[in-house]
Each structure stands twice: as structure tokens, then as C-alpha cells.
C-alpha atoms as a PDB file:
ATOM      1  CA  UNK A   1      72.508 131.090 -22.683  1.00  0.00           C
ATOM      2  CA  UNK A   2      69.777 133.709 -23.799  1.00  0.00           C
ATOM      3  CA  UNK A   3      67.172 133.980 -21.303  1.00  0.00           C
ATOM      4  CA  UNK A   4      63.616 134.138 -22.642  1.00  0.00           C
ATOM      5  CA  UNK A   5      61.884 137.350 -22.461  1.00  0.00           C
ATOM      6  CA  UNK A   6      58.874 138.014 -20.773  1.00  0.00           C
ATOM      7  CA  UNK A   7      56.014 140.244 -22.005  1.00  0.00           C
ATOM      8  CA  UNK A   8      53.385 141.990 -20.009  1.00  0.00           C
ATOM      9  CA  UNK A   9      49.820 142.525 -21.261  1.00  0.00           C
ATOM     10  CA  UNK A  10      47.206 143.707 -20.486  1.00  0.00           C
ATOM     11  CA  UNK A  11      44.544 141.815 -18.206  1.00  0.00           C
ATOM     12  CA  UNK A  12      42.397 141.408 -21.175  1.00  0.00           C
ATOM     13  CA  UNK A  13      44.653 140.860 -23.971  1.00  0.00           C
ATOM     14  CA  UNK A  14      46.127 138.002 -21.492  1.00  0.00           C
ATOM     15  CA  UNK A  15      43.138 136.434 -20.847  1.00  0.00           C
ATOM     16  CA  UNK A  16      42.218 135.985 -24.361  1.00  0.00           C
ATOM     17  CA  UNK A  17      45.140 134.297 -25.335  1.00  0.00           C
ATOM     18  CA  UNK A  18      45.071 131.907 -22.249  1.00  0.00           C
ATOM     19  CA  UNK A  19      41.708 131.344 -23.577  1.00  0.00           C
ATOM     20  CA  UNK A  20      43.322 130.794 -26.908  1.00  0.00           C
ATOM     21  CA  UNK A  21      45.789 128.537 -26.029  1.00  0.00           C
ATOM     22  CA  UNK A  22      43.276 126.275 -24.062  1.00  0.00           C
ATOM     23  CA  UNK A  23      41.177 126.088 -26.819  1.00  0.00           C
ATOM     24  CA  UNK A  24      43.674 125.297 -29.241  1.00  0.00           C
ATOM     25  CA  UNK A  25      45.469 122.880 -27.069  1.00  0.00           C
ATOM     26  CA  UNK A  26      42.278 121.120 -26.018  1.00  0.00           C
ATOM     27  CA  UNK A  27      40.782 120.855 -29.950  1.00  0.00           C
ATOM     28  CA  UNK A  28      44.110 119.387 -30.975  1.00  0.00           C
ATOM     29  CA  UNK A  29      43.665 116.459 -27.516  1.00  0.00           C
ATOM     30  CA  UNK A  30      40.369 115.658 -28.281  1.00  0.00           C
ATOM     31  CA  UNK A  31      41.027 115.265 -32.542  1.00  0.00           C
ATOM     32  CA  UNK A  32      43.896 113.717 -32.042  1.00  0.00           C
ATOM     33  CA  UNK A  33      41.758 111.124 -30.070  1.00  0.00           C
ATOM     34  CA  UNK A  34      38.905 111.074 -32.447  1.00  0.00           C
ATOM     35  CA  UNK A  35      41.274 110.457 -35.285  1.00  0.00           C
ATOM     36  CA  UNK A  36      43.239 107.585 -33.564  1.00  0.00           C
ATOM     37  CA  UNK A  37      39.106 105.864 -33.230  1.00  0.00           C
ATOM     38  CA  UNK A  38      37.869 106.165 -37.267  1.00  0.00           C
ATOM     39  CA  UNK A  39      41.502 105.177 -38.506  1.00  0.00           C
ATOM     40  CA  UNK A  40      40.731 102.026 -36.107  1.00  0.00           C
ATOM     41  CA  UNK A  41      37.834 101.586 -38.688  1.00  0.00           C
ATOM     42  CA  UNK A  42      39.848 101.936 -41.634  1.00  0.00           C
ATOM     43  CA  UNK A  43      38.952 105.615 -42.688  1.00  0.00           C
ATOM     44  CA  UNK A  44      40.341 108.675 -42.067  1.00  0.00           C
ATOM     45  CA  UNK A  45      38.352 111.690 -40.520  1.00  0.00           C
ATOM     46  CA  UNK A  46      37.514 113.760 -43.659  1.00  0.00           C
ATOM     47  CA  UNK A  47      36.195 110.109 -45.017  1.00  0.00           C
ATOM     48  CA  UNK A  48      34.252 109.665 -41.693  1.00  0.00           C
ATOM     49  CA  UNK A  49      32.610 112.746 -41.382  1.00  0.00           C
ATOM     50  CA  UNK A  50      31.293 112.416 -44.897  1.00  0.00           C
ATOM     51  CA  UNK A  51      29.823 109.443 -44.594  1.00  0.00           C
ATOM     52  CA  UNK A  52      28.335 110.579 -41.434  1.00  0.00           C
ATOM     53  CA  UNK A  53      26.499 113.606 -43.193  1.00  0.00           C
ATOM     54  CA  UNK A  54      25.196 111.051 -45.386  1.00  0.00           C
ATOM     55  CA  UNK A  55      24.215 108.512 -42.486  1.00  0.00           C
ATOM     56  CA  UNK A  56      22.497 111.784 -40.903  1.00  0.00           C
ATOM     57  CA  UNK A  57      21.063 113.351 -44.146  1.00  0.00           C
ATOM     58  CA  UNK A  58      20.413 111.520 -46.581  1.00  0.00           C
ATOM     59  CA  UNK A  59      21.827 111.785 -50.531  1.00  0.00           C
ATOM     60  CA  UNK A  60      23.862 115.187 -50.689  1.00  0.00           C
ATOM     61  CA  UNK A  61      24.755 117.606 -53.371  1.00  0.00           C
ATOM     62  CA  UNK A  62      28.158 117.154 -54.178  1.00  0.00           C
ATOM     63  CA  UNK A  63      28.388 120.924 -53.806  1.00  0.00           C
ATOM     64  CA  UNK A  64      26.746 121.177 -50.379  1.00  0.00           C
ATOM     65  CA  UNK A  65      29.167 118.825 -49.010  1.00  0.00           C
ATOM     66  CA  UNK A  66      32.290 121.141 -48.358  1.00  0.00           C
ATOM     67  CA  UNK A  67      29.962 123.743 -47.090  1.00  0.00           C
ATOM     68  CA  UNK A  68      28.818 120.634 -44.665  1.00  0.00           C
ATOM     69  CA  UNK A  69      32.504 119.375 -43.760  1.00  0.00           C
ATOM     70  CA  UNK A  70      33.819 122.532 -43.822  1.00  0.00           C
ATOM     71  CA  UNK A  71      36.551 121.461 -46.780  1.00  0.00           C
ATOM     72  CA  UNK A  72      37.453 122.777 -49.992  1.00  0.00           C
ATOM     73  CA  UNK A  73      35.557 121.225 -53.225  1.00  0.00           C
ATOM     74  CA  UNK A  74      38.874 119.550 -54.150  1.00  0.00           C
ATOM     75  CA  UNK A  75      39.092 117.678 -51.288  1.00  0.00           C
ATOM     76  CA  UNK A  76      35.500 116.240 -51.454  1.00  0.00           C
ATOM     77  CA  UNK A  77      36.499 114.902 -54.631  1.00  0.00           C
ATOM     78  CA  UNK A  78      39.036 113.419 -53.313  1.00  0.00           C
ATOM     79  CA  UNK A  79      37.466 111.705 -50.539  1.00  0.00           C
ATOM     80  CA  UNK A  80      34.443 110.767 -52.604  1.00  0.00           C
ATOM     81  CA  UNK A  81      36.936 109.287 -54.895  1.00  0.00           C
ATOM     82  CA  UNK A  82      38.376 107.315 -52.250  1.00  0.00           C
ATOM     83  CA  UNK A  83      35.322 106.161 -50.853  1.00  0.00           C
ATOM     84  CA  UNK A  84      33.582 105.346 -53.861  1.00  0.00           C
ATOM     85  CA  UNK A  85      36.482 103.355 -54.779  1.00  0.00           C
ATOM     86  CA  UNK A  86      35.972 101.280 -51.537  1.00  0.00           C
ATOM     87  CA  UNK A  87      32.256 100.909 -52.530  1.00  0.00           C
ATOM     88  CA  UNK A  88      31.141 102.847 -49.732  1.00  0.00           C
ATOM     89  CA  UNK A  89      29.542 105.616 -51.846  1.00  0.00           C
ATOM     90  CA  UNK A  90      28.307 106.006 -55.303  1.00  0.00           C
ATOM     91  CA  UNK A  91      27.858 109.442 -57.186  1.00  0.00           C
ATOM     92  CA  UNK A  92      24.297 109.923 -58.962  1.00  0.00           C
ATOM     93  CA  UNK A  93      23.197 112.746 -60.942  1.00  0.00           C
ATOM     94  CA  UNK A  94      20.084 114.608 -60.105  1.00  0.00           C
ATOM     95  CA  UNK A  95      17.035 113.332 -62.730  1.00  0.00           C
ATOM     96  CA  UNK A  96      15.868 116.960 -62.513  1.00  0.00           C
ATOM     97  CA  UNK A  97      18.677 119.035 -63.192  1.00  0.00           C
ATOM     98  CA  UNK A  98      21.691 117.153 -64.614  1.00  0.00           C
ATOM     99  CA  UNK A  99      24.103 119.071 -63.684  1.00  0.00           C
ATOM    100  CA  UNK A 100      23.703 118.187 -59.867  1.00  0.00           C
ATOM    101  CA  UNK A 101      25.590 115.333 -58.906  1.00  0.00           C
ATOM    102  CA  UNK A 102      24.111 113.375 -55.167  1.00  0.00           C
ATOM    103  CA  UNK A 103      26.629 111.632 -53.225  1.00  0.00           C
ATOM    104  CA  UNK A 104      24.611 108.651 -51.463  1.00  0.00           C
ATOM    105  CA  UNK A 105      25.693 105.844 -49.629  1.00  0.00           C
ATOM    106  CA  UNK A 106      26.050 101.969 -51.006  1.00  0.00           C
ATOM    107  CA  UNK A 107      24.696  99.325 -49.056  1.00  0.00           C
ATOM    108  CA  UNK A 108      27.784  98.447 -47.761  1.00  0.00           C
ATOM    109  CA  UNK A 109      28.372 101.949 -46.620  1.00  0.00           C
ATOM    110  CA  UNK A 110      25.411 102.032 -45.094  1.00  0.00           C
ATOM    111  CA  UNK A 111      26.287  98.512 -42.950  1.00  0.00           C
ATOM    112  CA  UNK A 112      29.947 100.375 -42.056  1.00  0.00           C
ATOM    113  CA  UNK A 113      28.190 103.203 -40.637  1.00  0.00           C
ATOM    114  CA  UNK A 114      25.466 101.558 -38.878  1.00  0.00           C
ATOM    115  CA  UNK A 115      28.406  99.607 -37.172  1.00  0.00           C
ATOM    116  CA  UNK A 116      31.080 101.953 -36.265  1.00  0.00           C
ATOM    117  CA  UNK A 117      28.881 105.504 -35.613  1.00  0.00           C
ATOM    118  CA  UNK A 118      27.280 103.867 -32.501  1.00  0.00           C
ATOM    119  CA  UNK A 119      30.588 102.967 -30.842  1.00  0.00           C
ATOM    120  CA  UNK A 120      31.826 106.435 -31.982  1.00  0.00           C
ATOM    121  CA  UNK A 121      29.084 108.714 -30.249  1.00  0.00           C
ATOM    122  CA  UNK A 122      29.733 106.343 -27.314  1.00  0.00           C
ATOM    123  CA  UNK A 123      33.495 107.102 -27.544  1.00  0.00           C
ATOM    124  CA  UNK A 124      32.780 110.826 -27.686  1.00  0.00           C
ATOM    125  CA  UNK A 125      30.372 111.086 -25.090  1.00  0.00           C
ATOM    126  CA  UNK A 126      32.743 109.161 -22.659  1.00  0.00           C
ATOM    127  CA  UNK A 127      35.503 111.781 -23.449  1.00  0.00           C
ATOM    128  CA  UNK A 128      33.133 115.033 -22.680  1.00  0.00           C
ATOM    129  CA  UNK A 129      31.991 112.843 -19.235  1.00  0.00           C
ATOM    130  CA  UNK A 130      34.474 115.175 -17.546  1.00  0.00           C
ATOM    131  CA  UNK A 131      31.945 117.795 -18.052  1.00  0.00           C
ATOM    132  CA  UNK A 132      28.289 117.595 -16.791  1.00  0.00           C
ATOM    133  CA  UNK A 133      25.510 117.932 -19.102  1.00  0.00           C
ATOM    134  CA  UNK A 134      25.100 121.558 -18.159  1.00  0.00           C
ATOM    135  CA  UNK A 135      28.615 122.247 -18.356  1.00  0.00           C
ATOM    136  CA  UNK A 136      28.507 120.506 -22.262  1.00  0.00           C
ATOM    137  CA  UNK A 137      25.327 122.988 -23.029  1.00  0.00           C
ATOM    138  CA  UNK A 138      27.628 126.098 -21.967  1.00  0.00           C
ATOM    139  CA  UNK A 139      30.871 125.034 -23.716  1.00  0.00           C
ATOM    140  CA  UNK A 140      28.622 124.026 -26.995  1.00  0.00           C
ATOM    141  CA  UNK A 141      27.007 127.573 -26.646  1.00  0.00           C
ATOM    142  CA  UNK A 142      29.636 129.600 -26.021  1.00  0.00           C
ATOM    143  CA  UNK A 143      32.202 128.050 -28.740  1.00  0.00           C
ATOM    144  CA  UNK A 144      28.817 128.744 -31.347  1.00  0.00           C
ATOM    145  CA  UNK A 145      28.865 132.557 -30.092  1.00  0.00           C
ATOM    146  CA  UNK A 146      32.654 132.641 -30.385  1.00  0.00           C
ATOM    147  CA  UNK A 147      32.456 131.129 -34.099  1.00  0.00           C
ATOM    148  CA  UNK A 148      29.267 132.659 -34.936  1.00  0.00           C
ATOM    149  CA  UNK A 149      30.841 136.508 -34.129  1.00  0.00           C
ATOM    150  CA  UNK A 150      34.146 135.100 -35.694  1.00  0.00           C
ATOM    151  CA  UNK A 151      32.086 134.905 -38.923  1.00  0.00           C
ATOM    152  CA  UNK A 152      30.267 137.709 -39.266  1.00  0.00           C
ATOM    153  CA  UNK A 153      33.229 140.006 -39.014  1.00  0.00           C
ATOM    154  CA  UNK A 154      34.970 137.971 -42.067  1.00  0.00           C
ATOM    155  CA  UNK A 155      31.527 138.064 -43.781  1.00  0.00           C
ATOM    156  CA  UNK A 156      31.540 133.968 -43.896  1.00  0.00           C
ATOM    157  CA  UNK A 157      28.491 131.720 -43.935  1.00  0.00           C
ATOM    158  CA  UNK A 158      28.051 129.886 -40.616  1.00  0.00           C
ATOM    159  CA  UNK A 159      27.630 126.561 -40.542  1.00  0.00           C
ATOM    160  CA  UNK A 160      27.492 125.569 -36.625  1.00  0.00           C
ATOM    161  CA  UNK A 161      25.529 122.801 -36.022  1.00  0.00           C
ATOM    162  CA  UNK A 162      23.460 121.889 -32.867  1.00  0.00           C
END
């Protein structure tokens, strides 16, 4: 039986990927969680989280919306193909400039949201109750510092939230 090996490294260098591996370990806990909660509403999390950015902001540019979600223009169509074949969203072009094309949400998408993002902040907020208020203000800013310096050393746009 091979035994496995073990590595030394410095203090630093150990730290960090501790660090790593907590973060990594803890993002997939909590999305796995979050995931199991939308597919309860019939959706899946890419589907979800667009609907939210409309719930939040209004009519999007189809274009803004992977910059938003984070997701590749090719998978916004798919989504908004998805949804708009559910009658959750509709596609509009822009009156001003035609080539612009808004996602916006139906009436019925509207009445889906309204219903299930309530019980979904809930949901979240009762998962980060293991942290106080205080502790959720660090962790928020220190994983926007981390991502923030993460993206100007690859010379990407940041798009951290809150």
C-alpha cells in the first residue's frame, strides 16, 4: 500500500490554500443548498438569477445580462430561450436603436418572482444566521477585496455587487 506523501510549505503558502480550500468547500455547501431551493420552484439557478436581475432592475439589454450573471452570451440565450418559452420573459427590441434587444419580464413572471424571491432571501438569510451581522459585513468585504484584486491583475471588469 503506497503511503501518501506529505508536503511542507511555507506558513504563508499554507495558509492560503487552507483559506482556499474553505472557501471553495464552503461556496460549493451553500450553492448546492441554494440550488436544491429554486429547482423546488421549477427553475434552475442560471434561470433564477435572471429573472431576479430583472425583478431588481428592470428591462435589461440582452447584452448586459452575462456581464450581470456572470455567463457567457450563449448561455443567456439559452436561458432566455427557456424562459421565454415558459412565458416568463419576452424579448423586445429597443424603439431607439434596433439593434438592442430588452429582456423584460411577462406578467406571469413577474407573479413567479414576487412569490418565490421573498421565501428565497428568507432562506438565505437563515443560512448566513451562523454569522452575526458584523461578521456578514466582514466576509462580504473581504471576499469583494479578494475578487476585486483577483481582477485587476487579469485586467477583467468587476462586477461585485453590494
Amino acid at each position: 500500500m503506497k503511503h501518501p506523501r506529505h508536503h511542507t510549505y511555507p506558513p504563508d503558502q499554507d495558509r492560503a490554500l487552507r483559506t482556499w480550500i474553505s472557501l471553495a468547500r464552503c461556496y460549493s455547501s451553500v450553492s448546492r443548498a441554494a440550488d436544491r431551493m429554486i429547482r423546488s420552484y421549477g427553475l434552475t439557478s442560471p434561470q433564477f438569477a435572471l429573472l431576479e436581475a430583472l425583478y431588481h432592475l428592470g428591462p435589461l439589454p440582452l447584452s448586459e445580462i452575462g456581464q450581470k450573471l456572470l455567463v457567457t452570451s450563449g448561455n443567456v440565450t439559452y436561458v432566455m430561450d427557456n424562459l421565454c418559452q415558459l412565458g416568463l420573459v419576452v424579448r423586445e427590441r429597443c424603439a431607439e436603436d434596433r439593434r438592442i434587444i430588452y429582456a423584460k419580464l411577462t406578467g406571469k413572471g413577474e407573479t413567479l418572482i414576487d412569490q418565490t424571491f421573498p421565501r428565497h432571501a428568507e432562506e438565505i438569510r437563515e443560512r448566513f444566521g451562523v454569522l452575526t451581522g458584523e461578521e456578514q459585513d466582514m466576509l462580504r468585504m473581504l471576499l469583494k477585496k479578494l475578487g476585486q484584486a483577483e481582477m485587476a491583475q487579469t485586467g477583467s471588469v468587476s462586477h461585485s455587487g453590494a
